[in-house]
C-alpha atoms as a PDB file:
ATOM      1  CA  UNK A   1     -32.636 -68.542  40.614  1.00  0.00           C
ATOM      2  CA  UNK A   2     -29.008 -68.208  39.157  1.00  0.00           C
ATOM      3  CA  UNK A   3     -27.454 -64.942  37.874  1.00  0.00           C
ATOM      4  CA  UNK A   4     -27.466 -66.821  34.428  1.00  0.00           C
ATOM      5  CA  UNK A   5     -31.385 -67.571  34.018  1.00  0.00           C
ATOM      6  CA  UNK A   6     -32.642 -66.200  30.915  1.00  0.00           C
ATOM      7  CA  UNK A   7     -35.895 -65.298  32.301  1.00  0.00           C
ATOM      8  CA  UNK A   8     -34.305 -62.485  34.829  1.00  0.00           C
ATOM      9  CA  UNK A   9     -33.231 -58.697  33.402  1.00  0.00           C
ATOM     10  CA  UNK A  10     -29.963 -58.992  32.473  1.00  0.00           C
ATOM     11  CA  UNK A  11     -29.434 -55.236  33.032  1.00  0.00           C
ATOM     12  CA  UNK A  12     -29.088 -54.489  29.063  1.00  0.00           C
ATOM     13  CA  UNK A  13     -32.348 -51.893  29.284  1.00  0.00           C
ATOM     14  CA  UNK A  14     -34.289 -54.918  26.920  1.00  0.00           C
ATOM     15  CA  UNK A  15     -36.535 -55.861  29.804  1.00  0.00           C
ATOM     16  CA  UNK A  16     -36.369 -59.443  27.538  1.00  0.00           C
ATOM     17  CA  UNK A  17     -38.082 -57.812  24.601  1.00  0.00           C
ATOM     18  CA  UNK A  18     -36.683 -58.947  21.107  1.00  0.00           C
ATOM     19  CA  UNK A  19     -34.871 -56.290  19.334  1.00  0.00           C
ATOM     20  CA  UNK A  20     -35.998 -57.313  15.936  1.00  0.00           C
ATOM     21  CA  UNK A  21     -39.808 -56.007  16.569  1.00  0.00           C
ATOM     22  CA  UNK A  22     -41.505 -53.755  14.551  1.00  0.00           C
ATOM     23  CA  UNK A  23     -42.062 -50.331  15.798  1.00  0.00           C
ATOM     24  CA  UNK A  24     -45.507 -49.239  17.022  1.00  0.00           C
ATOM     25  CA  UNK A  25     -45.832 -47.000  14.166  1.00  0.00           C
ATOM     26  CA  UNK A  26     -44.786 -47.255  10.777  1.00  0.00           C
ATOM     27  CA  UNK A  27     -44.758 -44.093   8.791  1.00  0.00           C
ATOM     28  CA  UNK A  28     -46.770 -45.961   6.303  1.00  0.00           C
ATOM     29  CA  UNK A  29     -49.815 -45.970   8.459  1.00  0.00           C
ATOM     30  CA  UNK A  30     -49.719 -41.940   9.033  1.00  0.00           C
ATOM     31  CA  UNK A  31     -49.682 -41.751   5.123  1.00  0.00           C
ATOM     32  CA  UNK A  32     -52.388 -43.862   4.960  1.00  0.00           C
ATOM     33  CA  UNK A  33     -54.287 -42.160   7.631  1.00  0.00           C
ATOM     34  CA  UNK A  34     -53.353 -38.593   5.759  1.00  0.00           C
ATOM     35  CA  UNK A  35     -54.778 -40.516   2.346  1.00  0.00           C
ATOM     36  CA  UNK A  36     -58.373 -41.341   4.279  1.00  0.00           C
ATOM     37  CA  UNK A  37     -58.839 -37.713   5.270  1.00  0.00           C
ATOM     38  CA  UNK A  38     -57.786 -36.264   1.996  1.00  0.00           C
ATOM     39  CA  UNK A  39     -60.351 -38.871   0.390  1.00  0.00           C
ATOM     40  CA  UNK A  40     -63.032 -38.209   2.910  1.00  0.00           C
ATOM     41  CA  UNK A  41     -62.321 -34.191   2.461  1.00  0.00           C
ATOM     42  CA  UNK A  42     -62.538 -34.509  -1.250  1.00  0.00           C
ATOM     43  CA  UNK A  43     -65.978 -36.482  -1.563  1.00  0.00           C
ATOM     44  CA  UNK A  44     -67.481 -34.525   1.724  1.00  0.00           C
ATOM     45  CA  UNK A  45     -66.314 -30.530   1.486  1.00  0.00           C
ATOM     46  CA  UNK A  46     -69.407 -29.790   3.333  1.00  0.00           C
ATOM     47  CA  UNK A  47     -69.240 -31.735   6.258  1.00  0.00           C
ATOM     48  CA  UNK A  48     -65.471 -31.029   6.602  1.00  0.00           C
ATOM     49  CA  UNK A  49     -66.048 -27.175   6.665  1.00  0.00           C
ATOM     50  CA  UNK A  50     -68.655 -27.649   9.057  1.00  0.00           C
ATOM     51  CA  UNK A  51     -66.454 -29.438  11.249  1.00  0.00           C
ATOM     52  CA  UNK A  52     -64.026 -26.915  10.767  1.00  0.00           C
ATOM     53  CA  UNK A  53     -66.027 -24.155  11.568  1.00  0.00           C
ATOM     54  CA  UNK A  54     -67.259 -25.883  14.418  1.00  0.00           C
ATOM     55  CA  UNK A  55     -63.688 -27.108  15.871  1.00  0.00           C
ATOM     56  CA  UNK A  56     -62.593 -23.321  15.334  1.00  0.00           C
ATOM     57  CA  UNK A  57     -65.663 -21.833  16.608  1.00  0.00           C
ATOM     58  CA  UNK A  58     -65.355 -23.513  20.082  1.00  0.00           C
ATOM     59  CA  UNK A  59     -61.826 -22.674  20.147  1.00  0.00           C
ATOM     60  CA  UNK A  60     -63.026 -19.095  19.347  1.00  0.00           C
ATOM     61  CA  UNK A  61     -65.366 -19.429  22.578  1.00  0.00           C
ATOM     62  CA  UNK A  62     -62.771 -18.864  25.064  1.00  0.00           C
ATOM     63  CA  UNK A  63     -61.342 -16.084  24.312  1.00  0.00           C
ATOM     64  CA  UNK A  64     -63.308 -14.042  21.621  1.00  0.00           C
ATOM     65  CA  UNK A  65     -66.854 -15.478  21.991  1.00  0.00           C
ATOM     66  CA  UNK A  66     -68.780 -13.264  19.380  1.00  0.00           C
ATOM     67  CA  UNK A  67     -66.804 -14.919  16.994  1.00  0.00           C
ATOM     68  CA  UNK A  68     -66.655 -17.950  17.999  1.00  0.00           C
ATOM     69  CA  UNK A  69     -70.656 -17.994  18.687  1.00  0.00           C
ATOM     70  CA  UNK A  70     -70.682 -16.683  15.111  1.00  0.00           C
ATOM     71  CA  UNK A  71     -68.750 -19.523  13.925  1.00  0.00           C
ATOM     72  CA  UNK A  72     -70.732 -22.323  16.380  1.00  0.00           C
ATOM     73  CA  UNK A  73     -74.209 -20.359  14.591  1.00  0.00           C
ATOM     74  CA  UNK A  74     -73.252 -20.864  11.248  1.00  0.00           C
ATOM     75  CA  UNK A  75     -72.292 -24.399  11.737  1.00  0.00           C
ATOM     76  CA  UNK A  76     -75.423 -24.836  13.341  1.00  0.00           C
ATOM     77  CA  UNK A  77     -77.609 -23.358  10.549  1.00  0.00           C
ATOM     78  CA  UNK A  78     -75.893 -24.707   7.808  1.00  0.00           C
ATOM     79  CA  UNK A  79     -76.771 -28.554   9.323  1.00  0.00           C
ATOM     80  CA  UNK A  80     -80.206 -27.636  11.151  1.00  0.00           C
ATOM     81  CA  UNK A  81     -81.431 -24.940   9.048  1.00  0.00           C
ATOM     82  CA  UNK A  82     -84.029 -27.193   7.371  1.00  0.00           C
ATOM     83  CA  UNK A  83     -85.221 -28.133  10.581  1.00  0.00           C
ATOM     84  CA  UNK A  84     -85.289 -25.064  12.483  1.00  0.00           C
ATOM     85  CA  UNK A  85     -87.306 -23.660   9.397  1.00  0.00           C
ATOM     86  CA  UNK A  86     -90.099 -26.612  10.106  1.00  0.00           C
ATOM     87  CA  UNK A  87     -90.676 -25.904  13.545  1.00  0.00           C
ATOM     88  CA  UNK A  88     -90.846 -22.003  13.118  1.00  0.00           C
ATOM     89  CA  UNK A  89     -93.164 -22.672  10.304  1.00  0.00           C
ATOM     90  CA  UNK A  90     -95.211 -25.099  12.657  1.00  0.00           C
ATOM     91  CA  UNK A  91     -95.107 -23.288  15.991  1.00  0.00           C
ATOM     92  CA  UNK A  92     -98.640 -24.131  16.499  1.00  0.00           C
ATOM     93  CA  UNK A  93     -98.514 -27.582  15.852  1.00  0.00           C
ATOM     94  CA  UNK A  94     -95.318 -28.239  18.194  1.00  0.00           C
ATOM     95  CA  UNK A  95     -97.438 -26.202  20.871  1.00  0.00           C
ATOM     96  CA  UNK A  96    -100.080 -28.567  20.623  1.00  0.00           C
ATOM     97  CA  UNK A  97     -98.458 -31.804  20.196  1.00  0.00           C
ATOM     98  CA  UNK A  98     -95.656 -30.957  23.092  1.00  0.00           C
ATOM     99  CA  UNK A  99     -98.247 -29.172  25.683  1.00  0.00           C
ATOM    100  CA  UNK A 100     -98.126 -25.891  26.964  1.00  0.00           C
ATOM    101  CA  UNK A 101     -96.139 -26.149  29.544  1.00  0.00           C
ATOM    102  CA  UNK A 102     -93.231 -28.003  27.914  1.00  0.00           C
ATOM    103  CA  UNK A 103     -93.429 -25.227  24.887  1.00  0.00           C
ATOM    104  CA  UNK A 104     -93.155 -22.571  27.635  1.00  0.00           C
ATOM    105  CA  UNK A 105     -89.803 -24.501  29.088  1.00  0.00           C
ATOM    106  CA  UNK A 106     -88.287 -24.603  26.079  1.00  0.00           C
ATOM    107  CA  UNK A 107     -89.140 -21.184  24.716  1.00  0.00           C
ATOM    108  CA  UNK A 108     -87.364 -20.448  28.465  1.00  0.00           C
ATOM    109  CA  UNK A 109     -84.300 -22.181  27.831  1.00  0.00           C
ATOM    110  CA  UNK A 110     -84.275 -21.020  24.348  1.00  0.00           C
ATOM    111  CA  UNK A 111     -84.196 -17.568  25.777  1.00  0.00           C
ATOM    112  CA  UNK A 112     -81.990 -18.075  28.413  1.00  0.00           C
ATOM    113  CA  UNK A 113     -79.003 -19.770  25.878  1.00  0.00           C
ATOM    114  CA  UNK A 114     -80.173 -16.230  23.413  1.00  0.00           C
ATOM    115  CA  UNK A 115     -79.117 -14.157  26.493  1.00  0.00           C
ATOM    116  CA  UNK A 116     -75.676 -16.347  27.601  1.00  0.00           C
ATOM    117  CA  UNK A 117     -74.259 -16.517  24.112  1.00  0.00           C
ATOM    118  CA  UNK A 118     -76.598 -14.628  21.803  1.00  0.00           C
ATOM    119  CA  UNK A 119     -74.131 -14.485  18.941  1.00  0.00           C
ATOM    120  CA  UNK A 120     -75.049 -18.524  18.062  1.00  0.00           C
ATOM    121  CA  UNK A 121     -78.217 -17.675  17.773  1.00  0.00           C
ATOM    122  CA  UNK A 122     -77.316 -14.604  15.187  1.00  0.00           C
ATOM    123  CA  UNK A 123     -74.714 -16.970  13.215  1.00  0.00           C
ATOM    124  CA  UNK A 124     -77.490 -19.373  13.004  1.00  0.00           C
ATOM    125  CA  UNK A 125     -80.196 -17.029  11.458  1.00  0.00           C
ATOM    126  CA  UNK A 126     -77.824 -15.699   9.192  1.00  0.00           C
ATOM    127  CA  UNK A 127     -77.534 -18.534   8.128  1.00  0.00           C
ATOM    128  CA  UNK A 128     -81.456 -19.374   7.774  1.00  0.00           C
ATOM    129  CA  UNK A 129     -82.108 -16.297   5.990  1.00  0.00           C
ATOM    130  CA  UNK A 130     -79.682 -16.760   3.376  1.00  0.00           C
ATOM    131  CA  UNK A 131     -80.970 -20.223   2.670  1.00  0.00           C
ATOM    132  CA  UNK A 132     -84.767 -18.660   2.295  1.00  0.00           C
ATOM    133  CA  UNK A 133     -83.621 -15.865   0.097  1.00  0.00           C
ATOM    134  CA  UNK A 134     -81.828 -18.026  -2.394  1.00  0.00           C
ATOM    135  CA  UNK A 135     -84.519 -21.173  -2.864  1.00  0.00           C
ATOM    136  CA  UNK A 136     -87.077 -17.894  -2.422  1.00  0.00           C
ATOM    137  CA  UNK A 137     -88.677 -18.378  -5.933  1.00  0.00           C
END
Protein backbone atom coordinates (compact mmCIF):
# COMPACT_ATOMS: atom_id res chain seq x y z
CA UNK A 1 0.00 0.00 0.00
CA UNK A 2 1.11 3.63 -1.00
CA UNK A 3 0.91 6.69 1.30
CA UNK A 4 -1.69 7.95 -1.36
CA UNK A 5 -4.42 5.01 -1.16
CA UNK A 6 -7.69 6.34 -0.38
CA UNK A 7 -8.68 3.48 1.65
CA UNK A 8 -5.86 4.25 4.53
CA UNK A 9 -6.50 7.23 7.40
CA UNK A 10 -5.17 10.07 6.04
CA UNK A 11 -4.59 11.51 9.55
CA UNK A 12 -7.52 14.29 9.10
CA UNK A 13 -9.50 12.70 12.41
CA UNK A 14 -12.41 11.50 9.47
CA UNK A 15 -11.51 7.86 9.93
CA UNK A 16 -12.99 7.96 5.96
CA UNK A 17 -16.43 8.95 7.14
CA UNK A 18 -18.23 11.55 4.80
CA UNK A 19 -18.62 14.87 6.34
CA UNK A 20 -21.93 15.58 4.78
CA UNK A 21 -23.87 12.88 7.14
CA UNK A 22 -26.62 13.59 9.13
CA UNK A 23 -26.16 13.73 12.79
CA UNK A 24 -27.41 10.88 15.01
CA UNK A 25 -29.95 13.08 16.42
CA UNK A 26 -31.93 15.68 15.02
CA UNK A 27 -33.63 17.97 17.42
CA UNK A 28 -36.73 17.22 15.55
CA UNK A 29 -36.94 13.74 16.89
CA UNK A 30 -36.64 14.96 20.76
CA UNK A 31 -39.67 17.27 19.89
CA UNK A 32 -41.38 14.59 18.58
CA UNK A 33 -40.56 12.29 21.36
CA UNK A 34 -41.62 15.34 23.94
CA UNK A 35 -45.08 15.52 21.61
CA UNK A 36 -45.77 11.47 22.28
CA UNK A 37 -45.47 11.89 26.03
CA UNK A 38 -47.44 15.05 26.24
CA UNK A 39 -50.16 13.11 24.05
CA UNK A 40 -49.90 9.94 26.02
CA UNK A 41 -50.01 12.19 29.46
CA UNK A 42 -53.02 14.01 28.24
CA UNK A 43 -55.31 10.93 27.20
CA UNK A 44 -53.78 8.67 30.27
CA UNK A 45 -53.44 11.12 33.63
CA UNK A 46 -53.96 8.06 35.59
CA UNK A 47 -51.48 5.82 34.52
CA UNK A 48 -48.89 8.67 34.30
CA UNK A 49 -49.40 9.61 38.05
CA UNK A 50 -49.13 6.15 38.90
CA UNK A 51 -45.96 5.89 37.26
CA UNK A 52 -44.95 8.88 38.85
CA UNK A 53 -45.71 7.95 42.14
CA UNK A 54 -44.17 4.79 41.61
CA UNK A 55 -40.75 6.16 39.94
CA UNK A 56 -40.67 8.66 43.04
CA UNK A 57 -41.67 6.21 45.54
CA UNK A 58 -38.68 3.86 44.82
CA UNK A 59 -36.47 6.74 44.71
CA UNK A 60 -38.02 7.61 48.14
CA UNK A 61 -36.94 3.93 49.28
CA UNK A 62 -33.41 4.64 49.80
CA UNK A 63 -33.25 7.14 51.82
CA UNK A 64 -36.68 7.95 53.51
CA UNK A 65 -38.53 4.60 53.18
CA UNK A 66 -41.88 5.46 55.04
CA UNK A 67 -42.42 7.67 52.37
CA UNK A 68 -41.39 6.11 49.77
CA UNK A 69 -43.35 2.74 50.94
CA UNK A 70 -46.22 5.23 51.22
CA UNK A 71 -45.80 6.29 47.77
CA UNK A 72 -44.98 2.41 46.32
CA UNK A 73 -48.64 1.57 48.57
CA UNK A 74 -50.63 3.99 46.97
CA UNK A 75 -49.47 3.13 43.57
CA UNK A 76 -50.14 -0.25 44.39
CA UNK A 77 -53.76 0.26 45.58
CA UNK A 78 -54.76 2.58 43.16
CA UNK A 79 -53.93 -0.33 40.21
CA UNK A 80 -54.69 -3.56 42.43
CA UNK A 81 -57.23 -2.30 44.69
CA UNK A 82 -60.05 -4.09 42.82
CA UNK A 83 -58.24 -7.13 43.10
CA UNK A 84 -56.95 -7.14 46.47
CA UNK A 85 -60.68 -6.37 47.48
CA UNK A 86 -61.72 -9.91 45.64
CA UNK A 87 -59.43 -12.03 47.35
CA UNK A 88 -60.07 -10.49 50.91
CA UNK A 89 -63.68 -10.85 50.14
CA UNK A 90 -62.99 -14.58 49.03
CA UNK A 91 -60.42 -15.74 51.57
CA UNK A 92 -62.18 -18.94 51.82
CA UNK A 93 -62.43 -19.74 48.41
CA UNK A 94 -58.58 -18.94 47.60
CA UNK A 95 -57.91 -21.28 50.75
CA UNK A 96 -59.63 -23.96 49.16
CA UNK A 97 -58.79 -23.70 45.62
CA UNK A 98 -54.83 -22.96 46.46
CA UNK A 99 -54.51 -25.69 49.46
CA UNK A 100 -53.60 -25.13 52.82
CA UNK A 101 -50.33 -25.22 52.75
CA UNK A 102 -49.70 -22.82 49.86
CA UNK A 103 -52.33 -20.24 51.69
CA UNK A 104 -50.14 -20.62 54.81
CA UNK A 105 -46.83 -19.67 52.54
CA UNK A 106 -48.22 -16.89 51.26
CA UNK A 107 -49.99 -15.50 54.30
CA UNK A 108 -46.00 -16.04 55.52
CA UNK A 109 -44.50 -14.05 52.96
CA UNK A 110 -47.26 -11.63 53.11
CA UNK A 111 -46.27 -11.13 56.68
CA UNK A 112 -42.81 -11.17 56.34
CA UNK A 113 -42.84 -8.15 53.33
CA UNK A 114 -45.67 -6.33 56.27
CA UNK A 115 -42.72 -6.53 58.74
CA UNK A 116 -39.60 -5.42 56.11
CA UNK A 117 -41.43 -2.45 54.67
CA UNK A 118 -44.78 -2.19 56.42
CA UNK A 119 -45.49 1.31 55.16
CA UNK A 120 -46.54 -0.34 51.41
CA UNK A 121 -48.79 -2.21 52.93
CA UNK A 122 -50.40 1.04 54.87
CA UNK A 123 -50.20 3.21 51.49
CA UNK A 124 -51.97 0.41 49.91
CA UNK A 125 -54.98 0.14 52.37
CA UNK A 126 -55.34 3.66 52.40
CA UNK A 127 -55.85 3.44 49.41
CA UNK A 128 -58.52 0.44 49.54
CA UNK A 129 -60.48 2.09 52.10
CA UNK A 130 -60.98 5.19 50.35
CA UNK A 131 -62.16 3.38 47.28
CA UNK A 132 -64.90 1.35 49.60
CA UNK A 133 -66.04 4.46 51.33
CA UNK A 134 -66.76 6.41 48.20
CA UNK A 135 -68.65 3.54 45.84
CA UNK A 136 -70.06 2.59 49.66
CA UNK A 137 -73.77 3.22 48.69
Amino acid sequence: MSASDPSRNSGNGNNGNKRDEPPLRSPESGNKKFENMCGYAKTNPRDVAGYALLILGIILLFVQPIYGGLLVGVALGIYFSKEIIQYTKDIERFVEEQGLVRSVVLGGTLLAFFISAPAIFVGCALVIAIKLLISAD
